[in-house]
PDB file of N, CA and C in Angstrom:
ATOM      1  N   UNK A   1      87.637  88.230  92.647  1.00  0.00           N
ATOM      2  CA  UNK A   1      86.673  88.375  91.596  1.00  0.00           C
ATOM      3  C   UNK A   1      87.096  89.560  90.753  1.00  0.00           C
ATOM      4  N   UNK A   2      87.227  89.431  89.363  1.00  0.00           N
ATOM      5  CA  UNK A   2      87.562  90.547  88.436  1.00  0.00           C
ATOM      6  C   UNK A   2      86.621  91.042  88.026  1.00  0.00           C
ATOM      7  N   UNK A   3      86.342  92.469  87.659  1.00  0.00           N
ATOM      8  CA  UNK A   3      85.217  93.057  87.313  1.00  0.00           C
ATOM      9  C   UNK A   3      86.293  94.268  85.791  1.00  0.00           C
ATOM     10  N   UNK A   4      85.874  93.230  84.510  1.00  0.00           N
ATOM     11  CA  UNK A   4      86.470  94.183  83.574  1.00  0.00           C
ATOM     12  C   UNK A   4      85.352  95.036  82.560  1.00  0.00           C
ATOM     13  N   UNK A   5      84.995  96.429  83.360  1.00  0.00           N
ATOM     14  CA  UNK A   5      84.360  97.063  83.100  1.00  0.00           C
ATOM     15  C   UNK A   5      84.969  98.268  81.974  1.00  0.00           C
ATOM     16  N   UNK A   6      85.153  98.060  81.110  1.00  0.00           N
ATOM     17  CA  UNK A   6      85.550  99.093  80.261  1.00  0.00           C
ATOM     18  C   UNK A   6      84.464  99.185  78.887  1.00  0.00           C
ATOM     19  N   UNK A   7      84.199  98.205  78.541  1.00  0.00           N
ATOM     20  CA  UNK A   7      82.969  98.250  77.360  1.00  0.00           C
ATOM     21  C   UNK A   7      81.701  97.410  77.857  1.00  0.00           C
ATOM     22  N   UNK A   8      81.816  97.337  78.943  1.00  0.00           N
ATOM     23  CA  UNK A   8      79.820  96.681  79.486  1.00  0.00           C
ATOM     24  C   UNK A   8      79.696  97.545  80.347  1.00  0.00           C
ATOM     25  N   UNK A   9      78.379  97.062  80.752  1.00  0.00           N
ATOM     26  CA  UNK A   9      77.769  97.519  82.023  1.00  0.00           C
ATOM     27  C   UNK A   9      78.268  97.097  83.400  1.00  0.00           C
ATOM     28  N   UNK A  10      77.999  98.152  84.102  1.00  0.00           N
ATOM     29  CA  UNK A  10      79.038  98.272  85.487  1.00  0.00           C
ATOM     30  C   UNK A  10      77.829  97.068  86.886  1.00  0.00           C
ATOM     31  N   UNK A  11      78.265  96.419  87.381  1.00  0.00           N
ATOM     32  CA  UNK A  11      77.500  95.660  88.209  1.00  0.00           C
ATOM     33  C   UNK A  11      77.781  96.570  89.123  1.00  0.00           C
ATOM     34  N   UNK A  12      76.693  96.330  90.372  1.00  0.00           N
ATOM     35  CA  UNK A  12      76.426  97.522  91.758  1.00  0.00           C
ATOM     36  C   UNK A  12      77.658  97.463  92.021  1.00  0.00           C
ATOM     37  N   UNK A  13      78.300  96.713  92.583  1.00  0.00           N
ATOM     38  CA  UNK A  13      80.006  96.341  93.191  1.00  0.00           C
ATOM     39  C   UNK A  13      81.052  97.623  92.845  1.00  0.00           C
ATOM     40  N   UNK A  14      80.961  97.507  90.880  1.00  0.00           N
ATOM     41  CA  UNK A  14      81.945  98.587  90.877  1.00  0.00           C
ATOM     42  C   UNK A  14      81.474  99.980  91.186  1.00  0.00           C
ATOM     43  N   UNK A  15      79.732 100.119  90.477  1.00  0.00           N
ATOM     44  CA  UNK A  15      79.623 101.351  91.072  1.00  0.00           C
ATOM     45  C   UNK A  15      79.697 102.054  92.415  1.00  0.00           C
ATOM     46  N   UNK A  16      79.763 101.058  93.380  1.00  0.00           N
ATOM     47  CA  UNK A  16      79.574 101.358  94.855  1.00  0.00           C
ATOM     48  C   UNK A  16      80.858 101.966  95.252  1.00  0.00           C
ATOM     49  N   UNK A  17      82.065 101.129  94.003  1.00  0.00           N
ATOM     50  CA  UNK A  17      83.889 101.423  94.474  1.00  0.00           C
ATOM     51  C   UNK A  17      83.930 102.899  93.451  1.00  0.00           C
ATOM     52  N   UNK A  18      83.326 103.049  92.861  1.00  0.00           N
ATOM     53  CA  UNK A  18      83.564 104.281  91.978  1.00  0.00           C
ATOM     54  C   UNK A  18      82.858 105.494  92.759  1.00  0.00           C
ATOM     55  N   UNK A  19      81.997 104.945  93.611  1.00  0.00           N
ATOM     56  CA  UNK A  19      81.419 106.174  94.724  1.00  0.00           C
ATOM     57  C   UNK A  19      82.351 106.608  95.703  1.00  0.00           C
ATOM     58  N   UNK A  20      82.722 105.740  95.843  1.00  0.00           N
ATOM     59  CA  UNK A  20      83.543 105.594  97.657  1.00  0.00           C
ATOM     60  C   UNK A  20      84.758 106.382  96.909  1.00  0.00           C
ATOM     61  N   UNK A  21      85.527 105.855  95.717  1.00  0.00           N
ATOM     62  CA  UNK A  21      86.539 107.007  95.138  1.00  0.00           C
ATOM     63  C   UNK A  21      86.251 108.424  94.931  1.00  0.00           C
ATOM     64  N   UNK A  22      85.102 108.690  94.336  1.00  0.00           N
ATOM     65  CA  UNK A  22      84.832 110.049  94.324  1.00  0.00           C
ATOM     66  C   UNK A  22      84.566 110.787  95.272  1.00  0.00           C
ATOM     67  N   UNK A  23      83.911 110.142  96.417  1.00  0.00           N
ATOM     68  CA  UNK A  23      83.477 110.498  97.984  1.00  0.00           C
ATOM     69  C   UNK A  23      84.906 111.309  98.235  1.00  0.00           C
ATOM     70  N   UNK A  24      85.717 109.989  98.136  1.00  0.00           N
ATOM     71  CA  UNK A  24      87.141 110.280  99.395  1.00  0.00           C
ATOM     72  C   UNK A  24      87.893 110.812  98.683  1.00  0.00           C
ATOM     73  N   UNK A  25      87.906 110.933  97.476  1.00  0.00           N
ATOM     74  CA  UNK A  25      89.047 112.085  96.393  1.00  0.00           C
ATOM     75  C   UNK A  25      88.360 112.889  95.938  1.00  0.00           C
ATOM     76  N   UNK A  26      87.365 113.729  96.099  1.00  0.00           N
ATOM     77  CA  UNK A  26      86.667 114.801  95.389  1.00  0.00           C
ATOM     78  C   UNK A  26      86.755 114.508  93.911  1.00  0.00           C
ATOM     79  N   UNK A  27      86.579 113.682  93.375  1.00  0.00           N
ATOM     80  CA  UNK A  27      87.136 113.673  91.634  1.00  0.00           C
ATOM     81  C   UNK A  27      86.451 112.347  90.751  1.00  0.00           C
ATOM     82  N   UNK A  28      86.478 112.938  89.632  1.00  0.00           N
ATOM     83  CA  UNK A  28      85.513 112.384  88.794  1.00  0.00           C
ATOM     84  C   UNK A  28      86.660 110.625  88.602  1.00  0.00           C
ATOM     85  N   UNK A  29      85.829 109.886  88.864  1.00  0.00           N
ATOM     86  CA  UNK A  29      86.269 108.380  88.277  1.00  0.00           C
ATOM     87  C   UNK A  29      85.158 107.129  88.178  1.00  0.00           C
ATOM     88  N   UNK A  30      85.874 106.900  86.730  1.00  0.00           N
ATOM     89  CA  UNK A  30      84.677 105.619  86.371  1.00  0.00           C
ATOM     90  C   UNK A  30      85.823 104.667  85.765  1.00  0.00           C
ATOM     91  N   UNK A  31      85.659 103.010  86.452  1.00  0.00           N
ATOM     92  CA  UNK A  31      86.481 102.211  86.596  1.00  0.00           C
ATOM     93  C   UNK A  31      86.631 101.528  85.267  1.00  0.00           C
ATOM     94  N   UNK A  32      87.669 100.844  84.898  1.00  0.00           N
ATOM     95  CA  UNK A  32      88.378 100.409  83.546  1.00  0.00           C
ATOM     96  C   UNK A  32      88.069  98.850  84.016  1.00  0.00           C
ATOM     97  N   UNK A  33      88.558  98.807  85.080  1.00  0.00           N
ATOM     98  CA  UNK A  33      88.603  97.467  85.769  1.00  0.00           C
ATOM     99  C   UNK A  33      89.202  97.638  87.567  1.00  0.00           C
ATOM    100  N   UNK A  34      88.360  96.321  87.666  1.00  0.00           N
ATOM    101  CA  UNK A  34      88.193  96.427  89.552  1.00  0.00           C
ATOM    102  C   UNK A  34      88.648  94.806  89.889  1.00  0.00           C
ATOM    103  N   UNK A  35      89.513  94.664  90.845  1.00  0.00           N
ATOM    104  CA  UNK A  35      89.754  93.552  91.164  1.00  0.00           C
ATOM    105  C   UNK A  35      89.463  93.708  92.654  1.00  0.00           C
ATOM    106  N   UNK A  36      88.085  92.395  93.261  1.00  0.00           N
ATOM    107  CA  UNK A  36      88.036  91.906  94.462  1.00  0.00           C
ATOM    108  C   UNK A  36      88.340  90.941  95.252  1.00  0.00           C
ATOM    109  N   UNK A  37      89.214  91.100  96.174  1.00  0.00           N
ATOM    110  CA  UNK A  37      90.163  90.006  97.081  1.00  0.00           C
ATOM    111  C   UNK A  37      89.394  90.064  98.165  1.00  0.00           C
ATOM    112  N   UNK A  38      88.895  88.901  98.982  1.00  0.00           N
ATOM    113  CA  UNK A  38      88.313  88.308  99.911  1.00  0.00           C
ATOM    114  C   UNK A  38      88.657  87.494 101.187  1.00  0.00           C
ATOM    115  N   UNK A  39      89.149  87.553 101.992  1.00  0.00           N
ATOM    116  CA  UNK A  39      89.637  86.795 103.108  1.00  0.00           C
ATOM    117  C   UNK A  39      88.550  86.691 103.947  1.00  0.00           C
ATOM    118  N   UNK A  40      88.143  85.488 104.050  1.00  0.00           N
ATOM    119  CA  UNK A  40      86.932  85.343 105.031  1.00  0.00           C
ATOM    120  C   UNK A  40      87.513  84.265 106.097  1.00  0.00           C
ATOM    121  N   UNK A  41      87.090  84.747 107.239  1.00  0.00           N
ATOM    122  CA  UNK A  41      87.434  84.215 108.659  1.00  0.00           C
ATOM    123  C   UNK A  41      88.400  84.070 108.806  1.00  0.00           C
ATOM    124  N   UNK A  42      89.443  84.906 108.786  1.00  0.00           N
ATOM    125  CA  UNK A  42      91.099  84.946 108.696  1.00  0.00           C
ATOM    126  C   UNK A  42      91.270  84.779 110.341  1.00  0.00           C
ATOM    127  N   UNK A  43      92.182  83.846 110.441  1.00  0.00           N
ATOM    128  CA  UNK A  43      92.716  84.030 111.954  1.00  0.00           C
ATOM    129  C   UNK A  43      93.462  84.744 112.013  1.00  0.00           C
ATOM    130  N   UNK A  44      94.121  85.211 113.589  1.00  0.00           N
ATOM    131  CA  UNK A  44      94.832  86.583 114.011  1.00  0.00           C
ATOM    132  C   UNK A  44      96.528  85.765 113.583  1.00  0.00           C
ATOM    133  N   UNK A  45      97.319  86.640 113.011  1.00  0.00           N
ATOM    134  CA  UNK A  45      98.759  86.249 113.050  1.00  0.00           C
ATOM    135  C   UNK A  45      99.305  86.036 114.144  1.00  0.00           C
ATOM    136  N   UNK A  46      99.193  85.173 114.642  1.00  0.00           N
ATOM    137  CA  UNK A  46     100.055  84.340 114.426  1.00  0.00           C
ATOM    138  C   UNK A  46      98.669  83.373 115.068  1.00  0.00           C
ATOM    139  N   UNK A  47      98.134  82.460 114.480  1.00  0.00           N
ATOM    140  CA  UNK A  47      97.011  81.465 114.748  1.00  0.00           C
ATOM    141  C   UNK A  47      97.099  80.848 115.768  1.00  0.00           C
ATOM    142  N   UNK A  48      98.103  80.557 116.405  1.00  0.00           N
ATOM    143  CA  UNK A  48      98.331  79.824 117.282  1.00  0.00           C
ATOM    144  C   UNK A  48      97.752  80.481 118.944  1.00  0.00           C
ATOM    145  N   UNK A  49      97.797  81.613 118.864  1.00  0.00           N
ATOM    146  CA  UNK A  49      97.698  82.660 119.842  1.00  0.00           C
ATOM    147  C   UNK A  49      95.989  82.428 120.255  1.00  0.00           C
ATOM    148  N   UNK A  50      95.372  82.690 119.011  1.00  0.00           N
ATOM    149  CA  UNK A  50      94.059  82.503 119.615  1.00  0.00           C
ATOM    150  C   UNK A  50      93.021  82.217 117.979  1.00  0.00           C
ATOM    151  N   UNK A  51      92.651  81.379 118.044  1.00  0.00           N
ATOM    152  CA  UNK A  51      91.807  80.739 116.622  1.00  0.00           C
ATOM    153  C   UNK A  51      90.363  81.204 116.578  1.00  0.00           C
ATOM    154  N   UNK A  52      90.034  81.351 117.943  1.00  0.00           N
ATOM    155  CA  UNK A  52      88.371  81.630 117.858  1.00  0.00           C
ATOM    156  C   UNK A  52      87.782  82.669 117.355  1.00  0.00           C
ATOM    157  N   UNK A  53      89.101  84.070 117.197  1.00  0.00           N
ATOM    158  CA  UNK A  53      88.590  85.275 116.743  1.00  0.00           C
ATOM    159  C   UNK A  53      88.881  85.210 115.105  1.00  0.00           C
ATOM    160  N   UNK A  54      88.115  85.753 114.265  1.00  0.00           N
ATOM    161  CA  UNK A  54      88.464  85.938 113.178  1.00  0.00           C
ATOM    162  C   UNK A  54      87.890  86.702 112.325  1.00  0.00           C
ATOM    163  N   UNK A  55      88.494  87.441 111.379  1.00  0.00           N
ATOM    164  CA  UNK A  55      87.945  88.571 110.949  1.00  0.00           C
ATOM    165  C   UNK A  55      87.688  88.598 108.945  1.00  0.00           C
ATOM    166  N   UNK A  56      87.033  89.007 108.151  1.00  0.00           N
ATOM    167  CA  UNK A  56      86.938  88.992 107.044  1.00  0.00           C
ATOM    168  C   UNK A  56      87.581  90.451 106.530  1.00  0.00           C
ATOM    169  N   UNK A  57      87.928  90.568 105.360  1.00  0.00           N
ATOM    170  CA  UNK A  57      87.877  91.667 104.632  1.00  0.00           C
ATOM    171  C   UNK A  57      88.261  91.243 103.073  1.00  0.00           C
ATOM    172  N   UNK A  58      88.291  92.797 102.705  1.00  0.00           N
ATOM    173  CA  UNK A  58      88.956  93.096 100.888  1.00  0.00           C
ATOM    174  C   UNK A  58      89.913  94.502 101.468  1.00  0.00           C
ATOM    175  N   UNK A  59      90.515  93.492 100.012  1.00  0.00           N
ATOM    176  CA  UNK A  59      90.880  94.647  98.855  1.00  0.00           C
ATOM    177  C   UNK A  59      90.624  94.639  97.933  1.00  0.00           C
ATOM    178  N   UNK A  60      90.604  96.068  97.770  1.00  0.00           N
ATOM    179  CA  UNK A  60      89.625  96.431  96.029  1.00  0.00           C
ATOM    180  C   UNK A  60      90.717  97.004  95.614  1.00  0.00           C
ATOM    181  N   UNK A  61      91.172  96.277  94.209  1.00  0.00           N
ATOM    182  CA  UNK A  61      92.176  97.152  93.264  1.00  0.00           C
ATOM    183  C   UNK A  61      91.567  97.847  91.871  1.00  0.00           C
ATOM    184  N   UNK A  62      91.188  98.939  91.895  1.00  0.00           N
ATOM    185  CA  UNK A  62      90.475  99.272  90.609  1.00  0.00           C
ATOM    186  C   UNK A  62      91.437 100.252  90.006  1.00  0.00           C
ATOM    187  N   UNK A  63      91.282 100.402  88.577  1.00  0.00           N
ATOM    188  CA  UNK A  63      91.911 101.274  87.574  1.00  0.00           C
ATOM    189  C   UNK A  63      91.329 102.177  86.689  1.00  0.00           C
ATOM    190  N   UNK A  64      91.333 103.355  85.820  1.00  0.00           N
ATOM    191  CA  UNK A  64      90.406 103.816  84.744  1.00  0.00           C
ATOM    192  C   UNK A  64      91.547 103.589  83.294  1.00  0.00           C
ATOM    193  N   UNK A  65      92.627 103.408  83.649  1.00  0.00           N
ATOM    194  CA  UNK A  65      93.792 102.823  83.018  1.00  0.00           C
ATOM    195  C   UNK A  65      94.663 104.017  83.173  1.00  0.00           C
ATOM    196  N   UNK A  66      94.636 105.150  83.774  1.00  0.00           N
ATOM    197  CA  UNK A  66      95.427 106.179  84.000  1.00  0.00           C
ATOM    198  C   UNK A  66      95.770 106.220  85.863  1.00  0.00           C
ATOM    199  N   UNK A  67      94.843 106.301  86.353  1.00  0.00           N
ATOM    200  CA  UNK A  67      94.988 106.372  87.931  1.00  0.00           C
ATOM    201  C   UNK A  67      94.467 104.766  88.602  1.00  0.00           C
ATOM    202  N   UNK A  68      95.529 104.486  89.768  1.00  0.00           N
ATOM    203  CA  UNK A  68      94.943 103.003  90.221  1.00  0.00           C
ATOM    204  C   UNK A  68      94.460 103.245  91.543  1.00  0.00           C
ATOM    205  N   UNK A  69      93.918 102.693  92.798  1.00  0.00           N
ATOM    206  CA  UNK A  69      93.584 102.972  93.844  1.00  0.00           C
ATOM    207  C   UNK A  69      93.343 101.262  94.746  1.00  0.00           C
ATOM    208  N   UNK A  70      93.343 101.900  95.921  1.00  0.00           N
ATOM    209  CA  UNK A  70      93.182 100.247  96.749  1.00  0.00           C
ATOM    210  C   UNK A  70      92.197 100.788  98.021  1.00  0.00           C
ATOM    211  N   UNK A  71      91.198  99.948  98.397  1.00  0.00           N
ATOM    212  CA  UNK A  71      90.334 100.399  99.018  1.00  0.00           C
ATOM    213  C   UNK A  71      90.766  99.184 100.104  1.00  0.00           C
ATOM    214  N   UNK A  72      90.649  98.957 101.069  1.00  0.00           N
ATOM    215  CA  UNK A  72      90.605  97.885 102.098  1.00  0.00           C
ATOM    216  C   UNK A  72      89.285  98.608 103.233  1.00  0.00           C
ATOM    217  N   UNK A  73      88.746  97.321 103.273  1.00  0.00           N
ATOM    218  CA  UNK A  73      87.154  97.305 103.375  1.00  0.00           C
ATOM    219  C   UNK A  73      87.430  96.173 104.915  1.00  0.00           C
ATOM    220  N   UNK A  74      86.706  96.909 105.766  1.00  0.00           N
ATOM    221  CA  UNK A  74      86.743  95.605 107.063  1.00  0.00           C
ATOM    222  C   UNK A  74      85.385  94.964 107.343  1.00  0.00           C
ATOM    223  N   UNK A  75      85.123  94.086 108.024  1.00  0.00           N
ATOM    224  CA  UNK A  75      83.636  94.103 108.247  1.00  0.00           C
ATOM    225  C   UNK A  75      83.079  94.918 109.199  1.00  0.00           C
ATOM    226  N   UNK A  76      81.977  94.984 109.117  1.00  0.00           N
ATOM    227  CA  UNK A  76      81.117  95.922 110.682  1.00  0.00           C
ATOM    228  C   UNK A  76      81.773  95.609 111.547  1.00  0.00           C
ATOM    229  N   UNK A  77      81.635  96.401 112.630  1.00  0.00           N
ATOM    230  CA  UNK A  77      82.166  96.206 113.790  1.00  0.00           C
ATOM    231  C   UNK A  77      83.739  96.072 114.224  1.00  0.00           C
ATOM    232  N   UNK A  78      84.672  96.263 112.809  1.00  0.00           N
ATOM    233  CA  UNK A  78      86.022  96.452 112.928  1.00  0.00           C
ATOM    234  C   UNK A  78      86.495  95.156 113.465  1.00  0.00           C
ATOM    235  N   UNK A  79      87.836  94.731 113.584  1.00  0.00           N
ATOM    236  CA  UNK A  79      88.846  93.903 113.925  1.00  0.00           C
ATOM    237  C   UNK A  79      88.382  93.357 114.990  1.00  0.00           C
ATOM    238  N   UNK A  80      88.163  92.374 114.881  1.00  0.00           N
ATOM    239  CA  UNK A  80      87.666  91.189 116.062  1.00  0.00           C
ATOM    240  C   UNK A  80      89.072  90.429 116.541  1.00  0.00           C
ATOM    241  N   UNK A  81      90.159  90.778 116.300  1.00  0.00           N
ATOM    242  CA  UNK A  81      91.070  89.936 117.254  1.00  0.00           C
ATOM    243  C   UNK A  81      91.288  90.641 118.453  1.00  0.00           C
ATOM    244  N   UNK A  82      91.622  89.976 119.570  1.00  0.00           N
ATOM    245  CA  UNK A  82      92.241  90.774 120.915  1.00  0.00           C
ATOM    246  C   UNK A  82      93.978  91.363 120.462  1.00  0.00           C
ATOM    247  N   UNK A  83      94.114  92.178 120.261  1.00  0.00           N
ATOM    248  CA  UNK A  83      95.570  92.535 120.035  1.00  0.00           C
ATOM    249  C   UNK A  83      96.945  92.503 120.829  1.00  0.00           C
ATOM    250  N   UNK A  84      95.759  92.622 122.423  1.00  0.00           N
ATOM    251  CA  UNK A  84      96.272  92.419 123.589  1.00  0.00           C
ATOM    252  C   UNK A  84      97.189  90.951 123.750  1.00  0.00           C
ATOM    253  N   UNK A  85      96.485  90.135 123.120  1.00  0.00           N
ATOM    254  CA  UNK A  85      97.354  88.829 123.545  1.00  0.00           C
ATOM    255  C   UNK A  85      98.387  88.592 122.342  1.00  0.00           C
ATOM    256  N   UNK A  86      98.556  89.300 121.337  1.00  0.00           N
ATOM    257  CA  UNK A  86      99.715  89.571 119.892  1.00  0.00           C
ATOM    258  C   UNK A  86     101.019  88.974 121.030  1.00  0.00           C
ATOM    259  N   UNK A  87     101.760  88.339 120.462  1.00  0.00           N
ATOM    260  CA  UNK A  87     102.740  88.423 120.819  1.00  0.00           C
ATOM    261  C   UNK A  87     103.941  89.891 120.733  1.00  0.00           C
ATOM    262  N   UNK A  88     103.409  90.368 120.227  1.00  0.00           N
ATOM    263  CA  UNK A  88     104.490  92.004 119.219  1.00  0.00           C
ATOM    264  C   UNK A  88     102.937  92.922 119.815  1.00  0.00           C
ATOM    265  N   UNK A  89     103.807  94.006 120.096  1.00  0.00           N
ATOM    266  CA  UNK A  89     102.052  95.295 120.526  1.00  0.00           C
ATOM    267  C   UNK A  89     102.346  96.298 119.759  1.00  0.00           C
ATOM    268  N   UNK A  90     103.222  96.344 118.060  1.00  0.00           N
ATOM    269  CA  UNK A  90     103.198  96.862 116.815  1.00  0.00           C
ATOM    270  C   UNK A  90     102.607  96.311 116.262  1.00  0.00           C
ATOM    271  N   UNK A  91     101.187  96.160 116.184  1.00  0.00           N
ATOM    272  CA  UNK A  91     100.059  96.009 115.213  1.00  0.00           C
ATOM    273  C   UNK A  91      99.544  97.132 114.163  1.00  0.00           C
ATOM    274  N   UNK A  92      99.646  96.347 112.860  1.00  0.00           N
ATOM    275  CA  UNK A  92      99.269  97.069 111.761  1.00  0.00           C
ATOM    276  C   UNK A  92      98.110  97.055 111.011  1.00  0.00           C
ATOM    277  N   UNK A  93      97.192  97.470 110.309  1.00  0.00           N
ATOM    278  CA  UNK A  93      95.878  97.242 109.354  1.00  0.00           C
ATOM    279  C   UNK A  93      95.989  98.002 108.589  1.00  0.00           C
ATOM    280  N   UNK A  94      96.480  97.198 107.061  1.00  0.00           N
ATOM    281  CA  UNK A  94      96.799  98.266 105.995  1.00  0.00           C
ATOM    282  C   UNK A  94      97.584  97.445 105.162  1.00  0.00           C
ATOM    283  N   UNK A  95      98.561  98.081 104.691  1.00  0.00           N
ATOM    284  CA  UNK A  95      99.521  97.264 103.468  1.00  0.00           C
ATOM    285  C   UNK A  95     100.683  98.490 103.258  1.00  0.00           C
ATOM    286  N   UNK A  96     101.291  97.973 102.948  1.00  0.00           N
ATOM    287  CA  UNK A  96     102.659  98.640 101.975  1.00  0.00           C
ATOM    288  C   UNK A  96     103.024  98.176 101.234  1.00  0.00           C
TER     289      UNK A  96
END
């Protein structure tokens, strides 16, 4: 979902991501534009391993057109896969 906030009004969504930036960077920011990515009920990589667990999240890509930022958002209660049964026990949550 795109949120191009530069000449309207800001829906709760971006203001909530423009809080959480100022929270965690001490610093003044009000968003240009916010992009929300959604994965709902994602199975664990490799699916085959175990299907029943599954977990939602985002990423939030927002801009003021000078500074960009990425928020990754999990649901309550954190990562619902067993990691234990991963085939690999280098498990990551994040991006590069």
């Amino acid at each position: 979902q795109e949120f191009s906030t530069l000449n309207t009004a800001k829906p709760p969504f971006v203001r909530d991501v423009e809080a959480k930036v100022r929270r965690y960077l001490r610093s003044s920011y009000s968003a240009a534009w916010t992009l929300k990515i959604t994965w709902e009920k994602a199975p664990v990589y490799a699916a085959w391993t175990d299907t029943r667990k599954t977990i939602t999240y985002q990423a939030v890509l927002t801009t003021d057109g000078f500074r960009s930022y990425i928020l990754m958002l999990y649901q309550d209660g954190g990562m619902q896969w067993d990691y234990t049964r991963l085939p690999s026990t280098n498990v990551l949550i994040g991006y590069t």
